[in-house]
N, C-alpha and C. Protein backbone atom coordinates (compact mmCIF):
# COMPACT_ATOMS: atom_id res chain seq x y z
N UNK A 1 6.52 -16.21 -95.02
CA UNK A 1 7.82 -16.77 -95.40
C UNK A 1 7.93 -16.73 -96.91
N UNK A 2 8.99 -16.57 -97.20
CA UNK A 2 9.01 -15.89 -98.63
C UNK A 2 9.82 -17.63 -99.25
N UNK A 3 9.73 -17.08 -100.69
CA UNK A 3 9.67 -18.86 -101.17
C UNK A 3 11.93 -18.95 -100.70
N UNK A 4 12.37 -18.03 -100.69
CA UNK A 4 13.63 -18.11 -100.84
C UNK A 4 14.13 -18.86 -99.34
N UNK A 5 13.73 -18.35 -98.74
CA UNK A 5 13.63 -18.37 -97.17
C UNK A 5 13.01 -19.81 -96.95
N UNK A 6 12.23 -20.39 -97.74
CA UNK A 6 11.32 -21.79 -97.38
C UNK A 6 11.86 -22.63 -97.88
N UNK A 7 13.26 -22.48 -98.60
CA UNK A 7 14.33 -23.76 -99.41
C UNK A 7 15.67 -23.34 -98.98
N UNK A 8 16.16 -23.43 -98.30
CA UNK A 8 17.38 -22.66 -97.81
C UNK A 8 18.34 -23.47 -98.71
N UNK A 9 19.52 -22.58 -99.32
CA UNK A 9 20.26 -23.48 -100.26
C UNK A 9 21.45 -23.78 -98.69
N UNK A 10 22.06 -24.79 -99.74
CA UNK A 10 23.35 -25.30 -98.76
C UNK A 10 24.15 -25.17 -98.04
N UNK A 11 24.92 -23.46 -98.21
CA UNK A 11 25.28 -22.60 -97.22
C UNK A 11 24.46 -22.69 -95.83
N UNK A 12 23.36 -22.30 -96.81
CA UNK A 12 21.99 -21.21 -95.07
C UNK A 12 22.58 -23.15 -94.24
N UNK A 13 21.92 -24.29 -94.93
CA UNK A 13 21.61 -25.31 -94.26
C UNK A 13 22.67 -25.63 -93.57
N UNK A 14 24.01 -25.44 -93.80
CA UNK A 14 25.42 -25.51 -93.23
C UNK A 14 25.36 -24.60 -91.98
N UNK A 15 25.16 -23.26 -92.15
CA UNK A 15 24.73 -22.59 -90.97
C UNK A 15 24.23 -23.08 -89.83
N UNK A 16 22.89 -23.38 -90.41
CA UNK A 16 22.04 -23.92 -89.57
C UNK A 16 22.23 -25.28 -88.75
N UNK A 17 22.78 -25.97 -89.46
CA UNK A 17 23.49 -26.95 -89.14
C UNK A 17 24.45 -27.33 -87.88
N UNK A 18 25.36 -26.32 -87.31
CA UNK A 18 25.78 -26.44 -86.55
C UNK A 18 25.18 -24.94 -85.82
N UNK A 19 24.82 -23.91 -86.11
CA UNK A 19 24.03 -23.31 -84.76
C UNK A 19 24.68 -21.62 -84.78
N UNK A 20 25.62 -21.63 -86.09
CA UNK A 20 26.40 -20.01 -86.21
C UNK A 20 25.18 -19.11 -86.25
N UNK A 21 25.84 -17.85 -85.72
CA UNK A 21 24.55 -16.83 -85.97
C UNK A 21 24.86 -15.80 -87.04
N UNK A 22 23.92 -15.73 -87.66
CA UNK A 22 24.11 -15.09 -89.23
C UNK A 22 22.59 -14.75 -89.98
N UNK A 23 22.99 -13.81 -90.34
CA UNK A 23 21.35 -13.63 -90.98
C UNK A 23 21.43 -12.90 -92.76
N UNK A 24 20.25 -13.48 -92.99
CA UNK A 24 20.02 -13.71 -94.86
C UNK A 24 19.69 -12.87 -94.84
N UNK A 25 20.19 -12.57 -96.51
CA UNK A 25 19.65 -10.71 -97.02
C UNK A 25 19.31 -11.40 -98.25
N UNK A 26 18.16 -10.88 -99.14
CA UNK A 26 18.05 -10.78 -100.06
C UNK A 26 17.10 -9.60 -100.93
N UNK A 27 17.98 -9.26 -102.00
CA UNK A 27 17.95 -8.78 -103.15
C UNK A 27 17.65 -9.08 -104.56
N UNK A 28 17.43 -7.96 -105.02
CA UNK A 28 17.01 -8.82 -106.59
C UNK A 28 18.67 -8.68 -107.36
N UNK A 29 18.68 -9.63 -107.68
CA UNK A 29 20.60 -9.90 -108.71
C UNK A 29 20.31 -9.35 -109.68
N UNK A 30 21.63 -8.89 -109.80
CA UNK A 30 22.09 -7.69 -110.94
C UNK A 30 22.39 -8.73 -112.14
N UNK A 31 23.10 -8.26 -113.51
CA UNK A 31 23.27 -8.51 -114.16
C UNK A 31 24.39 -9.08 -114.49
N UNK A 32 25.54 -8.02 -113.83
CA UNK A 32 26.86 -8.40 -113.75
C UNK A 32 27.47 -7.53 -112.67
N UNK A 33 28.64 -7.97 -112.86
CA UNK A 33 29.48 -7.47 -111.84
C UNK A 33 28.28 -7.85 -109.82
N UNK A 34 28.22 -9.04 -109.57
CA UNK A 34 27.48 -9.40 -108.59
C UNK A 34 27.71 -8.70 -107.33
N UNK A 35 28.97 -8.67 -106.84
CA UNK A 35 29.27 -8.21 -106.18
C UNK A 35 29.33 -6.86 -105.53
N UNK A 36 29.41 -6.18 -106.40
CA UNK A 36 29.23 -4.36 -106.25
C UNK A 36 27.88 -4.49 -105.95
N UNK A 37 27.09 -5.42 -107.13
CA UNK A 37 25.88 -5.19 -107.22
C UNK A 37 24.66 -5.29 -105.70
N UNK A 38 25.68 -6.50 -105.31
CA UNK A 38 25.27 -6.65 -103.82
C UNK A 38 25.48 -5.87 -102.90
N UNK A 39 26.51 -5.50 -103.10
CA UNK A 39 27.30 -4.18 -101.74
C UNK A 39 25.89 -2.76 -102.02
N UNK A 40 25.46 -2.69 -102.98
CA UNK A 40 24.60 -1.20 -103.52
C UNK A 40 23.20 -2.38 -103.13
N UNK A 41 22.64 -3.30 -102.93
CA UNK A 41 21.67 -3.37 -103.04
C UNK A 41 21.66 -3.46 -100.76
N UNK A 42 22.55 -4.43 -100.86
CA UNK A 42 22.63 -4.25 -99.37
C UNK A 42 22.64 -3.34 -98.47
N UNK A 43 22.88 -2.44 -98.84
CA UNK A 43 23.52 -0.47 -98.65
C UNK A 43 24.77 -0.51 -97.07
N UNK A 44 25.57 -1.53 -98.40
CA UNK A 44 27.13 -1.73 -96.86
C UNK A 44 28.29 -1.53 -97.89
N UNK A 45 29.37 -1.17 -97.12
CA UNK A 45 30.17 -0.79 -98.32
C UNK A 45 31.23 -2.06 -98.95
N UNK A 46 31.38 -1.86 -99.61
CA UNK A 46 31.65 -2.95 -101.02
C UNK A 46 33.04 -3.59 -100.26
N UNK A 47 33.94 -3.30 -99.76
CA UNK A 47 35.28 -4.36 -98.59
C UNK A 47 34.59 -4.71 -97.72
N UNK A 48 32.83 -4.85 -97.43
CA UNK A 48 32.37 -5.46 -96.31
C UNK A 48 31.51 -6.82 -96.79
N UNK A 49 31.53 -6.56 -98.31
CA UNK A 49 31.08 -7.92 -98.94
C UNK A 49 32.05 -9.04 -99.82
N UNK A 50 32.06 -9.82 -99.55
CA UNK A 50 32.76 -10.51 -99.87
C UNK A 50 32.21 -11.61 -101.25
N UNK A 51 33.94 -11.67 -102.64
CA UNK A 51 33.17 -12.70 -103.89
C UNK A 51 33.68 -13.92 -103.28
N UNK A 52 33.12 -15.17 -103.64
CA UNK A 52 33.94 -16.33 -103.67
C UNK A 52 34.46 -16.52 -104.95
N UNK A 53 35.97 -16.69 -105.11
CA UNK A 53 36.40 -16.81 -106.12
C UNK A 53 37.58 -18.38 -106.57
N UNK A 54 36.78 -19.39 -107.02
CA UNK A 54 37.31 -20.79 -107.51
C UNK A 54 39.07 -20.26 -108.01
N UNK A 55 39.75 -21.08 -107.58
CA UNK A 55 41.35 -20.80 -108.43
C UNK A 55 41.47 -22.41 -108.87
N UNK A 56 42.12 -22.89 -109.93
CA UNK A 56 42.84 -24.02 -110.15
C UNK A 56 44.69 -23.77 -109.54
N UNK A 57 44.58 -24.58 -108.47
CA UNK A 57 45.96 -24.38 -108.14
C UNK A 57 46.69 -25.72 -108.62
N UNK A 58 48.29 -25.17 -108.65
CA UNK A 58 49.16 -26.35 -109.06
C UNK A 58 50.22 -26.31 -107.98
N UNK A 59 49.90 -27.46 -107.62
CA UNK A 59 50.57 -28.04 -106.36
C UNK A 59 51.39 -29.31 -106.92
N UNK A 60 52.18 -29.73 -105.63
CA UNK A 60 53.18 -30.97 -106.08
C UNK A 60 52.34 -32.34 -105.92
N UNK A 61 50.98 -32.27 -105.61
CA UNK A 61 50.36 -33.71 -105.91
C UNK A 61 49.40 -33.62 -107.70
N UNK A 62 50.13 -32.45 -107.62
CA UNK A 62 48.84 -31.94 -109.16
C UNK A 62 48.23 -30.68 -108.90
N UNK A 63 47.27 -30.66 -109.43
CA UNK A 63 46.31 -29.37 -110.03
C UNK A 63 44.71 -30.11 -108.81
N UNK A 64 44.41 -28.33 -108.28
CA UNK A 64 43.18 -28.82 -107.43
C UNK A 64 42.69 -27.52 -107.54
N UNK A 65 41.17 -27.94 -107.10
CA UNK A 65 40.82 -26.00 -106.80
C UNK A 65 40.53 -25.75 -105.33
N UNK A 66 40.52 -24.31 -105.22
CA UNK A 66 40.37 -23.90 -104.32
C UNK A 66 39.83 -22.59 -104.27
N UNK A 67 39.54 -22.33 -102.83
CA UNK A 67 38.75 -20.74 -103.07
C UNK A 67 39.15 -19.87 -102.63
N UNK A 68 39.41 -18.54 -102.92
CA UNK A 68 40.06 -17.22 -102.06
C UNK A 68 38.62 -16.18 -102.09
N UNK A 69 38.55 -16.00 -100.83
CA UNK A 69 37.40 -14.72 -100.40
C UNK A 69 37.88 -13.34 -100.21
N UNK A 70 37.60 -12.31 -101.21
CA UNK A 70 38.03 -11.35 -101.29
C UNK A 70 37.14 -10.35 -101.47
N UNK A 71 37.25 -9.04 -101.16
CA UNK A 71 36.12 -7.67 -100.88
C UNK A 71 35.47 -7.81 -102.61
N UNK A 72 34.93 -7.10 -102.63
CA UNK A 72 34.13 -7.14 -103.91
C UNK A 72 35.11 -5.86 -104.41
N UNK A 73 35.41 -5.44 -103.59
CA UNK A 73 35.94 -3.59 -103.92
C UNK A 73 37.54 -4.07 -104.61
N UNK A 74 38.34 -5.31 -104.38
CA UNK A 74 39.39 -5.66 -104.88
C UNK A 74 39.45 -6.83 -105.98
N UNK A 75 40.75 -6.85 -106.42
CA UNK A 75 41.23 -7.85 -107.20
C UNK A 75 42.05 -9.13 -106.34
N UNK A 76 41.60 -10.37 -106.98
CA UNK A 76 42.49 -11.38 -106.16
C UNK A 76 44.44 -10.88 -106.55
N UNK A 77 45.01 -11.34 -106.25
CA UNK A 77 46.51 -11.44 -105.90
C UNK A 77 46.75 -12.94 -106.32
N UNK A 78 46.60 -13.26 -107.37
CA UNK A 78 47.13 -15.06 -107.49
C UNK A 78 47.93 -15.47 -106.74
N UNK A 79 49.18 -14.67 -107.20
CA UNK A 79 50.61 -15.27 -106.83
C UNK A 79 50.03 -15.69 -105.13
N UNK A 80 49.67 -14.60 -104.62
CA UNK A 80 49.52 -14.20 -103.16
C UNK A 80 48.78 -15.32 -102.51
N UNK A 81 47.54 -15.87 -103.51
CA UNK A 81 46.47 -16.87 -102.57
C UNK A 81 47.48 -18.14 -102.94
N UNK A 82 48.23 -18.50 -104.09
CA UNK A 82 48.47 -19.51 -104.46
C UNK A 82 49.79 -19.70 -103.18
N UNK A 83 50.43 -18.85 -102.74
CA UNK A 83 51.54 -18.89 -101.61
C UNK A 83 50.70 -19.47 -100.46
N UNK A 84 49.78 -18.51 -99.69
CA UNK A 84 49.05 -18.47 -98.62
C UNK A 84 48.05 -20.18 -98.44
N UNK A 85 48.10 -20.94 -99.85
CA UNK A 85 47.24 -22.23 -99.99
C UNK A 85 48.91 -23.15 -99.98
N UNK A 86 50.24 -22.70 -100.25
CA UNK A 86 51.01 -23.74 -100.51
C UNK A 86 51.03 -24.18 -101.68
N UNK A 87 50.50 -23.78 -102.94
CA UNK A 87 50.99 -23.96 -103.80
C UNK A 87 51.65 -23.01 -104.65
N UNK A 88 52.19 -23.44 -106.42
CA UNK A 88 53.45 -23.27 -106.80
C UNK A 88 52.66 -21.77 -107.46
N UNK A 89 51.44 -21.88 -108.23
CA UNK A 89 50.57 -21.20 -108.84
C UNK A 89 49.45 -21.13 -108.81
N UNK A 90 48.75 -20.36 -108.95
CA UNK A 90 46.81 -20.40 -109.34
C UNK A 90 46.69 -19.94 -110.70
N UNK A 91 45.39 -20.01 -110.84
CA UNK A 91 45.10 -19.58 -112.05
C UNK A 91 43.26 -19.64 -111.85
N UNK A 92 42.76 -18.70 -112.66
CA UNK A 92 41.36 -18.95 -112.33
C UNK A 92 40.66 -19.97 -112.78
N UNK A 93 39.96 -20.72 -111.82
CA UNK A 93 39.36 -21.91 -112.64
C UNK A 93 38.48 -21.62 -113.70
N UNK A 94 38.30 -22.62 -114.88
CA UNK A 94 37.37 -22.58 -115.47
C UNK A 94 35.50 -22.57 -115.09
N UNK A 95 34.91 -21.66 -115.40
CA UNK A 95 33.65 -20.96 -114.69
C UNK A 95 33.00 -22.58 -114.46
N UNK A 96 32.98 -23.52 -115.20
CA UNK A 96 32.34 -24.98 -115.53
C UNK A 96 32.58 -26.04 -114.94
N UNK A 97 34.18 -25.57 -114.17
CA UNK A 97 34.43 -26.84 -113.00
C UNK A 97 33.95 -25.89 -111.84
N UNK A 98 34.07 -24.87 -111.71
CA UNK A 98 33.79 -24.32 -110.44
C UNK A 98 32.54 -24.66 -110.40
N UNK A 99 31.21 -24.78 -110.86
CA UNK A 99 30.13 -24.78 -110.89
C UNK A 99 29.77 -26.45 -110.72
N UNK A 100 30.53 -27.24 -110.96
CA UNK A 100 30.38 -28.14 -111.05
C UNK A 100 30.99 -28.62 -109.71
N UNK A 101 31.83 -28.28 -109.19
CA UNK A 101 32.65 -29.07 -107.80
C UNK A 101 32.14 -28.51 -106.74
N UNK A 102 31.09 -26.89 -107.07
CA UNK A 102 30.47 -26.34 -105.77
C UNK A 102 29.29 -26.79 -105.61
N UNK A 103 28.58 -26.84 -106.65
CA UNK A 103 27.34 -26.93 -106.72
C UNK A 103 26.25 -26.07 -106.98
N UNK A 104 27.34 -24.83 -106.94
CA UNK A 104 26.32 -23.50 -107.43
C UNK A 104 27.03 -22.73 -108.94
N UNK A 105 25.58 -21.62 -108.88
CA UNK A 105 25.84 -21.36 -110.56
C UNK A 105 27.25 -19.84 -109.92
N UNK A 106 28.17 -19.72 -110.90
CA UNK A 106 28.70 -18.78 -111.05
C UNK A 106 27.80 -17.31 -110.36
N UNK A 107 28.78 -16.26 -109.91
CA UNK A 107 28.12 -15.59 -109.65
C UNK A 107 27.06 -15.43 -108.33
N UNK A 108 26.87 -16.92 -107.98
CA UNK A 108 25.99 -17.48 -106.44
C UNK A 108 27.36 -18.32 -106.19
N UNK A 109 28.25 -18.49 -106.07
CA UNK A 109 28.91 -19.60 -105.12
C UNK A 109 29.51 -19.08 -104.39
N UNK A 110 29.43 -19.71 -103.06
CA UNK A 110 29.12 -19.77 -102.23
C UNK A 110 30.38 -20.57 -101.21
N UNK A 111 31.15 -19.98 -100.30
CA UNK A 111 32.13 -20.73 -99.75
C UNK A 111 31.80 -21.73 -98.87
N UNK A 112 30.47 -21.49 -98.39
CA UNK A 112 29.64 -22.37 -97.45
C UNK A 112 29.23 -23.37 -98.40
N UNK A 113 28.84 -24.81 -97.70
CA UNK A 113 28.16 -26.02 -98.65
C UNK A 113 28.30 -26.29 -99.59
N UNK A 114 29.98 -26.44 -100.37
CA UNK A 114 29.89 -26.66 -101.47
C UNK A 114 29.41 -28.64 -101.20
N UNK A 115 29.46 -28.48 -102.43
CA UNK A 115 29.68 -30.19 -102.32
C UNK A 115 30.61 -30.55 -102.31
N UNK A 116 31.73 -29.97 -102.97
CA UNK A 116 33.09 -30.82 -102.34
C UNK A 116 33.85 -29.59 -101.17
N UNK A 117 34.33 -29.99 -100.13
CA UNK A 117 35.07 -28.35 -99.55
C UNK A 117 36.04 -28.06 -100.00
N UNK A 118 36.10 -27.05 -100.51
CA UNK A 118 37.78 -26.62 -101.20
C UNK A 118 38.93 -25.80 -99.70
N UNK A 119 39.72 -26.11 -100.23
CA UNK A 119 40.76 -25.51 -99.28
C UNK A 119 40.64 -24.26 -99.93
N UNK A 120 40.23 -22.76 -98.79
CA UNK A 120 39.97 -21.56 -98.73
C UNK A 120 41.22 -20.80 -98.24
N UNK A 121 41.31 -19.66 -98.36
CA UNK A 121 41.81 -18.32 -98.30
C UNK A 121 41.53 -17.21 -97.95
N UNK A 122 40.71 -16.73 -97.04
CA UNK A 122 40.70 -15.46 -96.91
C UNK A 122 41.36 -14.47 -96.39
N UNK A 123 41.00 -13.08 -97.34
CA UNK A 123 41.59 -12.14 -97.47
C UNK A 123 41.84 -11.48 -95.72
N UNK A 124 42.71 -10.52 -95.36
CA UNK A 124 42.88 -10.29 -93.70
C UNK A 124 41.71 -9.31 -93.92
N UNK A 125 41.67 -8.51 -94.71
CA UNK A 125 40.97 -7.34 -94.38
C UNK A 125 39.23 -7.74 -93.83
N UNK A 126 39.34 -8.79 -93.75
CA UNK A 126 37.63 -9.18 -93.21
C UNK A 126 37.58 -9.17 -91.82
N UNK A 127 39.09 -9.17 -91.46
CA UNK A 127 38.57 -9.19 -89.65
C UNK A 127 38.69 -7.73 -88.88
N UNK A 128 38.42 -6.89 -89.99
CA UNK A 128 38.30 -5.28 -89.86
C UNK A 128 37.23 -5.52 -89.10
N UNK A 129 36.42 -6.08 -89.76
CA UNK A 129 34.65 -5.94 -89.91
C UNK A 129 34.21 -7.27 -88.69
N UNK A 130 33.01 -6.66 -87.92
CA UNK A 130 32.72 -7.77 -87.02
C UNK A 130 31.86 -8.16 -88.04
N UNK A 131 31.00 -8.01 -89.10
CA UNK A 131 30.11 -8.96 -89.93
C UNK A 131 30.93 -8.64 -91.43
N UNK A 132 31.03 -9.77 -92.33
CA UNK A 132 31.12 -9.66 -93.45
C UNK A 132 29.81 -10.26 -94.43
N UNK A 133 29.82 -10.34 -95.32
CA UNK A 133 28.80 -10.28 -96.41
C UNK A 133 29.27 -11.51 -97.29
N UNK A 134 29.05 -12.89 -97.48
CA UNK A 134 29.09 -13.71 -98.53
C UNK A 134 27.93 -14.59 -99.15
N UNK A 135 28.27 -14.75 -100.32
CA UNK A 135 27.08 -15.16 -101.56
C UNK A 135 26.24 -16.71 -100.31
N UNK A 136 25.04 -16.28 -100.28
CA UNK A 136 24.39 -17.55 -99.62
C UNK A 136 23.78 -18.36 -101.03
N UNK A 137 25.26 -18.30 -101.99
CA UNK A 137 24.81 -20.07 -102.95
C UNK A 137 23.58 -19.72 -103.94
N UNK A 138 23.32 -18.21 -103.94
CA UNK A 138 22.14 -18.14 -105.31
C UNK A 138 22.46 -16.61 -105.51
N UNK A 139 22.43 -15.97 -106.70
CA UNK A 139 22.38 -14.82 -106.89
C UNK A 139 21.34 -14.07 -106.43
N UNK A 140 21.38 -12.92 -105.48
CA UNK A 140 20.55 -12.08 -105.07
C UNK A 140 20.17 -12.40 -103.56
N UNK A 141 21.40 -13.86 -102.91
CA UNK A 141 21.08 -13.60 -101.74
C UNK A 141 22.33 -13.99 -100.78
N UNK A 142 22.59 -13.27 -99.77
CA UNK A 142 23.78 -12.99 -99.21
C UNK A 142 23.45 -13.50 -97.69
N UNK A 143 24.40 -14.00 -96.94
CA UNK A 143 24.68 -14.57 -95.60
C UNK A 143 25.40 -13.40 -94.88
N UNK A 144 25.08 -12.60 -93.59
CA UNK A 144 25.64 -11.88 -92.75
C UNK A 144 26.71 -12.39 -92.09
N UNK A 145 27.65 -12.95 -91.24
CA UNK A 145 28.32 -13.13 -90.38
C UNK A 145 29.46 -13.07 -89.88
N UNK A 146 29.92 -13.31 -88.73
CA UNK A 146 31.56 -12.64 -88.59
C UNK A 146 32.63 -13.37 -89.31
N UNK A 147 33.87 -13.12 -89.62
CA UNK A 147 34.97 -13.69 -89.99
C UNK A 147 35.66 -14.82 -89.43
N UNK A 148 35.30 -14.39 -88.26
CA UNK A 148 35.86 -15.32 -87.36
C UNK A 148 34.76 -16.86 -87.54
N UNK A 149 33.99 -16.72 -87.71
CA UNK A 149 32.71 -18.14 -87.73
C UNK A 149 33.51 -18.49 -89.16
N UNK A 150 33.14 -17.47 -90.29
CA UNK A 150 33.40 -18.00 -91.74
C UNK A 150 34.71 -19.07 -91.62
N UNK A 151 35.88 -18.61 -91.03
CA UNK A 151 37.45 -18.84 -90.62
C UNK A 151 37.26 -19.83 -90.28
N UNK A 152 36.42 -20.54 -88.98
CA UNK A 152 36.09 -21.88 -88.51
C UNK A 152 36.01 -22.87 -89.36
N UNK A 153 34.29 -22.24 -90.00
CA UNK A 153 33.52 -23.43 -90.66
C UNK A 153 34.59 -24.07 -91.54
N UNK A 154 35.20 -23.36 -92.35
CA UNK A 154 35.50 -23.73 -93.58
C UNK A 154 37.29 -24.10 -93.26
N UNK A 155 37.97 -23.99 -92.18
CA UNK A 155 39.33 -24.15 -91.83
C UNK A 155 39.60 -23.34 -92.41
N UNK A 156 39.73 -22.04 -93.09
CA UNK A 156 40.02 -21.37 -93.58
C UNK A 156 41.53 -20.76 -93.40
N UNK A 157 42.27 -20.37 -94.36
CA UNK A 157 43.46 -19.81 -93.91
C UNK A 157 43.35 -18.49 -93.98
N UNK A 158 44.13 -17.66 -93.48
CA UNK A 158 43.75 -15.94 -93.80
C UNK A 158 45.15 -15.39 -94.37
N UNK A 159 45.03 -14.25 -95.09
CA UNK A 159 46.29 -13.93 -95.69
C UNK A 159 46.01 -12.66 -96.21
N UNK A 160 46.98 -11.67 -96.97
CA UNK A 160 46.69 -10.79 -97.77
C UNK A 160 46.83 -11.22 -99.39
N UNK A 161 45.38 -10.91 -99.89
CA UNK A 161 45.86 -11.81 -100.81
C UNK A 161 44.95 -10.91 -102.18
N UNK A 162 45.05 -9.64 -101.72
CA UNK A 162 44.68 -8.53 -102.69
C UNK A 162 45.27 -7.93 -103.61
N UNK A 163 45.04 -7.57 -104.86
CA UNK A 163 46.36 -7.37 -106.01
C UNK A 163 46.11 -6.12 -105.57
């Protein structure tokens, strides 16, 4: 058992938690650009992995964040997630609250286990794919599973929400 595998971060434990079937990949993390970096280390193609990406939305009770899951191979669509969540606008959160309201570092977060749950978004093009690819909460290691589980756990809404 490898040490990564013997501390499961909060995602895997969310998984596990209620009984989804999904299985951990890990890689050694790139430098930047995480996502590609994952799609080339995983050897799956890059709309089959998915970033989590924090937005600050402005809604009519205020400003909240939230998350839109999108291919690594695209750009978010603000206008698009900020419609598909009900609010007026997004904007990308600052890297320092996201890290702070998920619980993970930039780059590892993770739509699974944050510490607080954000109201999510995902992109349609994931239910192409019977498995998609998202950050399991640390750089260099990724969660397998279908769209349809991700869609559950998290109440997720689905939308097109690709620039």
């Amino acid at each position: 058992m490898t040490k990564q595998q013997a501390a499961p971060t909060p995602a895997i434990q969310a998984l596990k938690d209620v009984g989804v079937n999904f299985r951990v990949h890990t890689f050694e993390p790139g430098e930047d650009h995480f996502g590609k970096h994952a799609a080339e280390a995983l050897q799956v193609p890059s709309e089959q992995v998915f970033k989590t990406l924090v937005m600050q939305l402005a809604t009519r009770q205020g400003s909240q964040l939230a998350v839109a899951c999108v291919p690594v191979s695209a750009k978010l669509n603000l206008k698009a997630a900020a419609k598909a969540l009900g609010a007026k606008k997004a904007e990308m959160a600052d890297p320092h609250h996201a890290s702070v309201s998920t619980g993970y570092v930039p780059g590892g977060i993770s739509p699974l286990g944050q510490k607080r749950k954000l109201n999510t978004v995902i992109d349609a093009s994931a239910f192409e794919h019977q498995q998609i690819f998202v950050s399991g909460g640390r750089r260099g290691l990724d969660i397998a599973l279908s769209p349809t589980d991700l869609q559950a756990l998290l109440d997720a809404r689905v939308a097109d929400i690709q620039a």
